[in-house]
N, C-alpha and C. Protein backbone atom coordinates (compact mmCIF):
# COMPACT_ATOMS: atom_id res chain seq x y z
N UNK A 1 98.19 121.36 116.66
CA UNK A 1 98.57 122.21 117.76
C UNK A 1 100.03 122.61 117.56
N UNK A 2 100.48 123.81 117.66
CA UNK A 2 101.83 124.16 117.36
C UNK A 2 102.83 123.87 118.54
N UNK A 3 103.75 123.39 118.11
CA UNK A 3 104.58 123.06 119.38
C UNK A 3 105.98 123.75 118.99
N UNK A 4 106.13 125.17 118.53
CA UNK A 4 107.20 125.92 118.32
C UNK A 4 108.00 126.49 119.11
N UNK A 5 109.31 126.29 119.13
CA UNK A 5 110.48 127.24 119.67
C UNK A 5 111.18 128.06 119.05
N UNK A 6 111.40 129.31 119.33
CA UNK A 6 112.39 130.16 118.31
C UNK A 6 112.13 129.59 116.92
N UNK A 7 113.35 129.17 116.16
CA UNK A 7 112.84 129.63 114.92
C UNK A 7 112.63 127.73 114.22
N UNK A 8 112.07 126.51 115.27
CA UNK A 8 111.99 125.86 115.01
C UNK A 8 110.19 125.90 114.99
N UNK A 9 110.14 125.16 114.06
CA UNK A 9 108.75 124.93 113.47
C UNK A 9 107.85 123.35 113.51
N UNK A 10 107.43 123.23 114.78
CA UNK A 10 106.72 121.74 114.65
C UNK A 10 105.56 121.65 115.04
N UNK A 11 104.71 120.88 114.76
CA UNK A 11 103.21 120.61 115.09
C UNK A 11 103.07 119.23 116.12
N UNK A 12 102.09 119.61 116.88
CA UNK A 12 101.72 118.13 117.96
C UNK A 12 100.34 117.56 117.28
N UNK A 13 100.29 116.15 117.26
CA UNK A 13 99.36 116.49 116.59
C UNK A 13 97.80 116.13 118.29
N UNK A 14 98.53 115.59 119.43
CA UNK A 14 97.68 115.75 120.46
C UNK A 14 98.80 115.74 121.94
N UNK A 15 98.21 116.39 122.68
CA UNK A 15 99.16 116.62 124.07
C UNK A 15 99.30 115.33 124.25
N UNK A 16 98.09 114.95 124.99
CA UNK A 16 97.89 113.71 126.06
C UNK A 16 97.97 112.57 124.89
N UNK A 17 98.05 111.12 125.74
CA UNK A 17 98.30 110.27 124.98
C UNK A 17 98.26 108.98 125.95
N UNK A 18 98.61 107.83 125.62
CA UNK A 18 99.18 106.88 126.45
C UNK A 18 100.51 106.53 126.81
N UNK A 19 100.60 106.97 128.15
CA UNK A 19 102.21 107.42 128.40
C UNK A 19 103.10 106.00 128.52
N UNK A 20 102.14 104.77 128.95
CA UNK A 20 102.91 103.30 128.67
C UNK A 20 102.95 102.94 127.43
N UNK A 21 102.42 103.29 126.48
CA UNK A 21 102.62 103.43 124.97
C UNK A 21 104.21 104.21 124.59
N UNK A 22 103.78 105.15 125.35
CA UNK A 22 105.08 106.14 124.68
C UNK A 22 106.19 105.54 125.08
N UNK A 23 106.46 105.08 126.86
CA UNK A 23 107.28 104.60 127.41
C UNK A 23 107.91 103.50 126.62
N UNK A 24 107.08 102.76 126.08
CA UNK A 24 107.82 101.31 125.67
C UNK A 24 108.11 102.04 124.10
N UNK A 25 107.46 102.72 123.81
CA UNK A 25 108.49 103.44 122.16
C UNK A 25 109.80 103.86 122.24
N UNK A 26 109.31 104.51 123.36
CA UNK A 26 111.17 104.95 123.55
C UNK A 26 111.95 104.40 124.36
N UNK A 27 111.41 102.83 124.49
CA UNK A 27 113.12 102.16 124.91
C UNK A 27 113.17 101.01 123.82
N UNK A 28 112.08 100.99 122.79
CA UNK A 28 112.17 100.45 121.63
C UNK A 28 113.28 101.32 121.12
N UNK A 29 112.77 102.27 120.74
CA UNK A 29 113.92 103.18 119.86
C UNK A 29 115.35 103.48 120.40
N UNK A 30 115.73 103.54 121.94
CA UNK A 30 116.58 103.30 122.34
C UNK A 30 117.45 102.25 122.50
N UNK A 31 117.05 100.81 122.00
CA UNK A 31 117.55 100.06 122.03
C UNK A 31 118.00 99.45 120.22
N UNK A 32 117.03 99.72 119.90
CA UNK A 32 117.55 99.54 118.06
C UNK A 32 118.54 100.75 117.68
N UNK A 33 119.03 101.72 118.34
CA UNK A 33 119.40 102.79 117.81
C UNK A 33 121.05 102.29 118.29
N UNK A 34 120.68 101.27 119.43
CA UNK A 34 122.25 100.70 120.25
C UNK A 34 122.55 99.72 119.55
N UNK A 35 121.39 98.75 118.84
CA UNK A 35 122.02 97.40 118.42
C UNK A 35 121.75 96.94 116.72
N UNK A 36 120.24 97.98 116.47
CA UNK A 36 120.24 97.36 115.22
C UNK A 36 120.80 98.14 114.08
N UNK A 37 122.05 97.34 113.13
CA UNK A 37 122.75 97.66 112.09
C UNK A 37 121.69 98.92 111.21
N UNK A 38 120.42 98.64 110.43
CA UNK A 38 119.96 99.08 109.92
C UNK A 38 119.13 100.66 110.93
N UNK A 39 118.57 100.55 112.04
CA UNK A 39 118.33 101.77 112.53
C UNK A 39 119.49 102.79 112.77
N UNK A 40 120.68 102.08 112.75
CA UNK A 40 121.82 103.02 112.76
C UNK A 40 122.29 103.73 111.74
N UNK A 41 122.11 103.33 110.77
CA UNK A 41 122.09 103.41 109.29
C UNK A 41 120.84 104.85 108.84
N UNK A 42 119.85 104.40 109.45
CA UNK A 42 118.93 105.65 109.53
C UNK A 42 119.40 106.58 109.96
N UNK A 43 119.51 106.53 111.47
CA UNK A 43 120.32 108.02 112.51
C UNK A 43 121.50 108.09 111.69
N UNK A 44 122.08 107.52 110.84
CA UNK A 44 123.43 108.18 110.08
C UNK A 44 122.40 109.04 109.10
N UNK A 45 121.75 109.03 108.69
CA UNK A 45 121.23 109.49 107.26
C UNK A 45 120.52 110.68 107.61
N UNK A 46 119.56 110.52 108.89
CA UNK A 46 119.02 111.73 109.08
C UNK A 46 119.66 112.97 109.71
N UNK A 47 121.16 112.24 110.61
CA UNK A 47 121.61 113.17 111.67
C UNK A 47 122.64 114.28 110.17
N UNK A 48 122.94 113.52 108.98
CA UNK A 48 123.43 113.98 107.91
C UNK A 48 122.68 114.93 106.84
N UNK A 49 121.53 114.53 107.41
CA UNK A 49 120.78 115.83 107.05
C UNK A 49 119.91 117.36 107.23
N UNK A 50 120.86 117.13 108.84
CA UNK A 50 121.05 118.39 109.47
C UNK A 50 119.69 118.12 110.56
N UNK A 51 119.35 116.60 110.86
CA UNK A 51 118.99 116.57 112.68
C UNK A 51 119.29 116.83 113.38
N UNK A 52 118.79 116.94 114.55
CA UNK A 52 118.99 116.87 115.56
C UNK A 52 119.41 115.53 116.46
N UNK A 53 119.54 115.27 117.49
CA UNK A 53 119.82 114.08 117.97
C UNK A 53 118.07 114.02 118.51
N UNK A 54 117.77 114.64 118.95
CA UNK A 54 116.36 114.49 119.11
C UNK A 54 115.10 114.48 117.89
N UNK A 55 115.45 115.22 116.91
CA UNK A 55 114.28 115.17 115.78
C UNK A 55 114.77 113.87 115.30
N UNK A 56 115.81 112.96 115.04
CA UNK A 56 116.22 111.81 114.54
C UNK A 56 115.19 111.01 115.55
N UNK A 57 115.70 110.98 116.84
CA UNK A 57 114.79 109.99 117.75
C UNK A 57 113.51 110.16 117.53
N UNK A 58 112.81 111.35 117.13
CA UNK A 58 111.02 111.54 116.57
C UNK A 58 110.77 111.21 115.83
N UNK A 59 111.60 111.15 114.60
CA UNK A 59 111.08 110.71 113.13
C UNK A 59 111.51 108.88 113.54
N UNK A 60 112.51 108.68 114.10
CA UNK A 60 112.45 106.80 114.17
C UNK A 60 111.40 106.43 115.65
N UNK A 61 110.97 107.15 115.89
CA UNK A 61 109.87 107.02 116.92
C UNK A 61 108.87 106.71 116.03
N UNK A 62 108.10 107.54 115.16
CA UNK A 62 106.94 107.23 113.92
C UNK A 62 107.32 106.60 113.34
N UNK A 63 108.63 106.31 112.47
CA UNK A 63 108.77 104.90 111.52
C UNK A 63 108.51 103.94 112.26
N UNK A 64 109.14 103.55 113.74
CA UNK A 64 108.33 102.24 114.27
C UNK A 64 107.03 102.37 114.67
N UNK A 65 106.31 103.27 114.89
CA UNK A 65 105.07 103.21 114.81
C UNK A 65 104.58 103.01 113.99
N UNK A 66 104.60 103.20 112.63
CA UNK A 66 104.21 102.40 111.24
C UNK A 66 104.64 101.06 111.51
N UNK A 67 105.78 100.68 111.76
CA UNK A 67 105.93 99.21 111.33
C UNK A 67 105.12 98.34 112.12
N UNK A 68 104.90 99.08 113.59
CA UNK A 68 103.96 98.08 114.53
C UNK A 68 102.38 98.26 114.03
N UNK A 69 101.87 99.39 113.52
CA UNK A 69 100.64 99.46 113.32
C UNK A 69 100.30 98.43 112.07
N UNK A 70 101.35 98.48 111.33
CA UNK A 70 101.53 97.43 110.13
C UNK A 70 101.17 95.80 110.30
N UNK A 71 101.58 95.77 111.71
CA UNK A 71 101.58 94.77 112.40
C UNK A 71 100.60 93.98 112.63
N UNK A 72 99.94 95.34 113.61
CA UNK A 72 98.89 95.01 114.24
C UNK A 72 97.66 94.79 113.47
N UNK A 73 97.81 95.12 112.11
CA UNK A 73 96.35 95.71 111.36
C UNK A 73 96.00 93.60 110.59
């Protein structure tokens, strides 16, 4: 599903979702982004490669979703 603005280009890959899922992702990611050495280290790397402060928080939103699905499996 396209989720485009002006001349930014991104795909969803579904609207709806589980919003207590999402909720606890993003105060996961809000809180490693405050304390852990190495996620900071990321947001240095991506915001250096011409992120956003928000596309940084999406792409370390899905890396911890890999690491928990990693987890869980």
């Amino acid at each position: 599903m396209p989720a485009s603005s002006g001349l930014t280009n991104r795909h969803r890959i579904n609207r709806s979702g589980d919003r207590q899922l999402n909720r606890a992702l993003h105060t996961i990611t809000l809180i490693r982004i405050r304390l852990d050495p190495t996620t900071r280290a990321y947001v240095a790397r991506r915001i250096s490669e011409g992120k956003t402060a928000r596309d940084e928080q999406r792409c370390l939103q899905r890396a911890i979703c890999r690491q928990l699905f990693k987890l869980l499996e």
